[in-house]
Protein backbone atom coordinates (compact mmCIF):
# COMPACT_ATOMS: atom_id res chain seq x y z
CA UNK A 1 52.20 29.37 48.96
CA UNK A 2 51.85 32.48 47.22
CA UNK A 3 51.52 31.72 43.19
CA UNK A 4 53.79 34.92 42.13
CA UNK A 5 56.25 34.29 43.93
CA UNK A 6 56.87 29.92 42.35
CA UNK A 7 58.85 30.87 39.65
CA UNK A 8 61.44 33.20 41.60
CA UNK A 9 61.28 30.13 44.33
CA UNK A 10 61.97 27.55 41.61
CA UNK A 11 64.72 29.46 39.67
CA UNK A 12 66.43 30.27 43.17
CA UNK A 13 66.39 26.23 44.36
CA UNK A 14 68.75 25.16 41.06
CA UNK A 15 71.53 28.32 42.25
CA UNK A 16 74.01 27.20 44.58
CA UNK A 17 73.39 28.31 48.53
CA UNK A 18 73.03 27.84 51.63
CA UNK A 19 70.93 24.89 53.47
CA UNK A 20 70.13 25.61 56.55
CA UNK A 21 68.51 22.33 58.57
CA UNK A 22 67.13 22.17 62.04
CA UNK A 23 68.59 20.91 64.54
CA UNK A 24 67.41 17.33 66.33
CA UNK A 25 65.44 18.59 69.10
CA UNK A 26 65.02 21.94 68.04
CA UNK A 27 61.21 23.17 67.43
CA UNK A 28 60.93 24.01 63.74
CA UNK A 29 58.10 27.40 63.60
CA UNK A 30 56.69 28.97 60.16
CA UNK A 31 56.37 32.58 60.41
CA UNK A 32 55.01 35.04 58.50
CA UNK A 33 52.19 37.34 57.47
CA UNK A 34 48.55 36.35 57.54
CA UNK A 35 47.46 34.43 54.56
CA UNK A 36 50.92 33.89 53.78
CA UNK A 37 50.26 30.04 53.46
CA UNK A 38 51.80 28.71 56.60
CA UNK A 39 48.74 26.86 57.46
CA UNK A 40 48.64 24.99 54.58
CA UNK A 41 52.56 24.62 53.93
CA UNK A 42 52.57 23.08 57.40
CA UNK A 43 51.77 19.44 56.29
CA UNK A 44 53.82 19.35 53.59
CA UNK A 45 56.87 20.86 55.85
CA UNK A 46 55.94 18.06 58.53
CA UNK A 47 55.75 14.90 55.62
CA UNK A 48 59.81 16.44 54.81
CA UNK A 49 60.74 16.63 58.14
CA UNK A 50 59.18 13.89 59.41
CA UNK A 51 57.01 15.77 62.37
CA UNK A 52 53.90 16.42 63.81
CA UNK A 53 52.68 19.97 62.99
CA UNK A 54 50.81 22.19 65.24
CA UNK A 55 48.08 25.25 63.90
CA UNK A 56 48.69 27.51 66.90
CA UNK A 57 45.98 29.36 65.63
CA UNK A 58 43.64 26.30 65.16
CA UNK A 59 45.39 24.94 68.61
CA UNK A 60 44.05 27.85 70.67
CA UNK A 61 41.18 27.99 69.02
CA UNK A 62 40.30 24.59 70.46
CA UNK A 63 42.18 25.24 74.20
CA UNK A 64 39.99 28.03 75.19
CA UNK A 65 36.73 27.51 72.58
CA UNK A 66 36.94 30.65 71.34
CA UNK A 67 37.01 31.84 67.76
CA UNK A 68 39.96 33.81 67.20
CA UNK A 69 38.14 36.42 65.05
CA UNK A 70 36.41 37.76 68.24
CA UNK A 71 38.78 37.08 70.55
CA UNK A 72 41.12 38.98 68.65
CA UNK A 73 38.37 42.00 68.84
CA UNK A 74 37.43 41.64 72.25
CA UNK A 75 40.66 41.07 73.88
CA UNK A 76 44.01 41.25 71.57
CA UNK A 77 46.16 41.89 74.80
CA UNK A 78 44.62 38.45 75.86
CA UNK A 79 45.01 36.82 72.93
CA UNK A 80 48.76 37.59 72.51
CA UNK A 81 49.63 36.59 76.10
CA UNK A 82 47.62 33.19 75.29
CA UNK A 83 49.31 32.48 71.81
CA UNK A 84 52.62 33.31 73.62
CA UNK A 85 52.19 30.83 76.55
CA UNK A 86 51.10 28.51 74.32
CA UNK A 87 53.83 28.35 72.33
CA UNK A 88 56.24 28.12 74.96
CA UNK A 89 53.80 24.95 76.53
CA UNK A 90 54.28 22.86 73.63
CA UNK A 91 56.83 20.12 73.40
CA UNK A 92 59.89 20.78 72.01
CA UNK A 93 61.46 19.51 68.74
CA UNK A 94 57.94 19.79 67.10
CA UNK A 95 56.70 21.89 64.11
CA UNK A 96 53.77 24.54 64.61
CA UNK A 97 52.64 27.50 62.57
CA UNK A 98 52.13 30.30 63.90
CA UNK A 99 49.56 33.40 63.71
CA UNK A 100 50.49 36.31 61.00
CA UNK A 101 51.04 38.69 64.13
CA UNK A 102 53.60 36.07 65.93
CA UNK A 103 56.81 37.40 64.67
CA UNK A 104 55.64 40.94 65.50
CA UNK A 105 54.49 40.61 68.87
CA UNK A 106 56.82 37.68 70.03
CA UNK A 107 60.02 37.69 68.77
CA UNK A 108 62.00 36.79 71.60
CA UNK A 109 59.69 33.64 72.21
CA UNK A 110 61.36 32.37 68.88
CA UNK A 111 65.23 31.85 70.71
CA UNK A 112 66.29 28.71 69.75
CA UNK A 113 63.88 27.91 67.46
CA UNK A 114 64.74 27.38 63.61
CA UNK A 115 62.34 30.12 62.44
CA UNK A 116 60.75 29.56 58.40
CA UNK A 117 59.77 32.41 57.21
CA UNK A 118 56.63 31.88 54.83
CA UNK A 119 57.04 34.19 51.83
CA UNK A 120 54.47 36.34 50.63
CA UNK A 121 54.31 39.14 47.91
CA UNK A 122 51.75 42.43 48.88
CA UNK A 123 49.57 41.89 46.28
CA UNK A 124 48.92 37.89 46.92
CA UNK A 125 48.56 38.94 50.58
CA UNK A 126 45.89 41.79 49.90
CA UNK A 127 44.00 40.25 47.81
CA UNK A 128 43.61 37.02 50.12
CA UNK A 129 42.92 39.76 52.87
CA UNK A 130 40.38 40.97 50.95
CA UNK A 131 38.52 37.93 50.40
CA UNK A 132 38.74 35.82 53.41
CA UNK A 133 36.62 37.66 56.16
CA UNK A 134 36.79 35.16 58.45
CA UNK A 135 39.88 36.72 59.71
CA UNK A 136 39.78 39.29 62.10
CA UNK A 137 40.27 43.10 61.77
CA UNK A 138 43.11 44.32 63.12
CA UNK A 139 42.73 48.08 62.95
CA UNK A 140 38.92 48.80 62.22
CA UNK A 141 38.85 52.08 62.53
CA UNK A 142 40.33 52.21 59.46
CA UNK A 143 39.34 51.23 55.87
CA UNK A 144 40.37 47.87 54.91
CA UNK A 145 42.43 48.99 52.15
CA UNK A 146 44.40 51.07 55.05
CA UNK A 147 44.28 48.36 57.39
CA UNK A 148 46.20 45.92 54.90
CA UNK A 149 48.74 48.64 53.53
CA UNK A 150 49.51 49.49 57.21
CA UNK A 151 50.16 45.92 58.91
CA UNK A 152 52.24 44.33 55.86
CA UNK A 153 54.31 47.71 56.04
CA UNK A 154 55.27 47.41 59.72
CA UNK A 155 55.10 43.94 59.77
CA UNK A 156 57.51 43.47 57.16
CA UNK A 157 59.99 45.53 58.91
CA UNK A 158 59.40 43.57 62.16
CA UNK A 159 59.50 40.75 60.40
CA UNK A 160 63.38 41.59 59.22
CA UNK A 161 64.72 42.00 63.06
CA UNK A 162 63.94 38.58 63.59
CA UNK A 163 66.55 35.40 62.52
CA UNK A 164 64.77 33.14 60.20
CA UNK A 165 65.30 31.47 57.62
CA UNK A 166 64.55 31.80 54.07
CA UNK A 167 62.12 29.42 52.32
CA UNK A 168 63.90 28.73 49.24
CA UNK A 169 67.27 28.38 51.87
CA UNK A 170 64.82 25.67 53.56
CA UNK A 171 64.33 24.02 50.15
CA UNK A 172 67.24 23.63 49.12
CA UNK A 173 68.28 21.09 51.35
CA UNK A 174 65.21 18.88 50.69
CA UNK A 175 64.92 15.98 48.69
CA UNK A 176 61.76 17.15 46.81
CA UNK A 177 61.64 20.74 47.22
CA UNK A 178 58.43 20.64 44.61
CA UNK A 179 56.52 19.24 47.10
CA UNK A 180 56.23 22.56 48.85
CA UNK A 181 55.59 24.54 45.20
């Protein structure tokens, strides 16, 4: 969860608003960028719903025994068809996270899914981009600094063409909401 971005969250739940809930059945997915916190919001998501949550990342990771870092170097064509199918293999009615490139890549996989989108402010995502190198370059050809700017701009606006719904929406329709914050 990004730590700029509690307050806003907080102030938000005690306003009156929407409360959007999935429905029985329907596969609940967080989405966002990388190092958006999706991975670690997903057990706290699954103790409020009540689920089993899925890594995809860590889930493919273990399907094919490869790390995603070079697999996403190597082969990112492969690696998006694999995340993809695997998605679409899993059971449905559970929770998974997906990778920061899901939403962009895969939208239409996400039909019928109740899609939580994991908030996350530019400068809380650069400078966890910035310090975690064990995730893979995406552009390196470019400078890092480039890189970043460059995938949270069109990501962002991918992001928007795709019906999810709104963490502190989410949130507001849970008994504790503070155990996400």
């Amino acid at each position: 969860m990004d730590p700029r971005l509690r307050p806003a969250l907080r102030d938000a739940l005690t306003r009156p608003g929407p409360t959007p809930r999935p429905a029985a059945g329907q596969t609940v997915v967080l989405g966002g960028h990388r190092g958006a916190g999706k991975s670690t919001l997903l057990p706290r998501v699954a103790r409020l719903l009540g689920r089993t949550g899925v890594d995809l990342d860590a889930h493919l990771e273990k399907m094919h025994g490869r790390p995603l870092r070079t697999w996403v170097a190597q082969a990112p064509a492969e690696f998006r068809a694999a995340e993809r199918r695997a998605l679409l293999e899993l059971p449905p009615g559970g929770l998974v996270a997906v990778g920061g490139g899901f939403l962009s890549h895969h939208p239409d996989a996400l039909a019928g899914t109740f899609t939580l989108i994991i908030p996350v402010t530019f400068e809380t995502y650069r400078e966890r981009l910035l310090t975690d190198r064990t995730r893979p370059r995406l552009r390196p050809e470019v400078s890092l600094e480039e890189e970043i700017a460059s995938i949270f701009r069109e990501r962002e606006a991918l992001h928007a063409r795709v019906p999810t719904v709104a963490l502190v929406d989410f949130l507001r329709g849970c008994l504790h909401p503070e155990e996400l914050l």
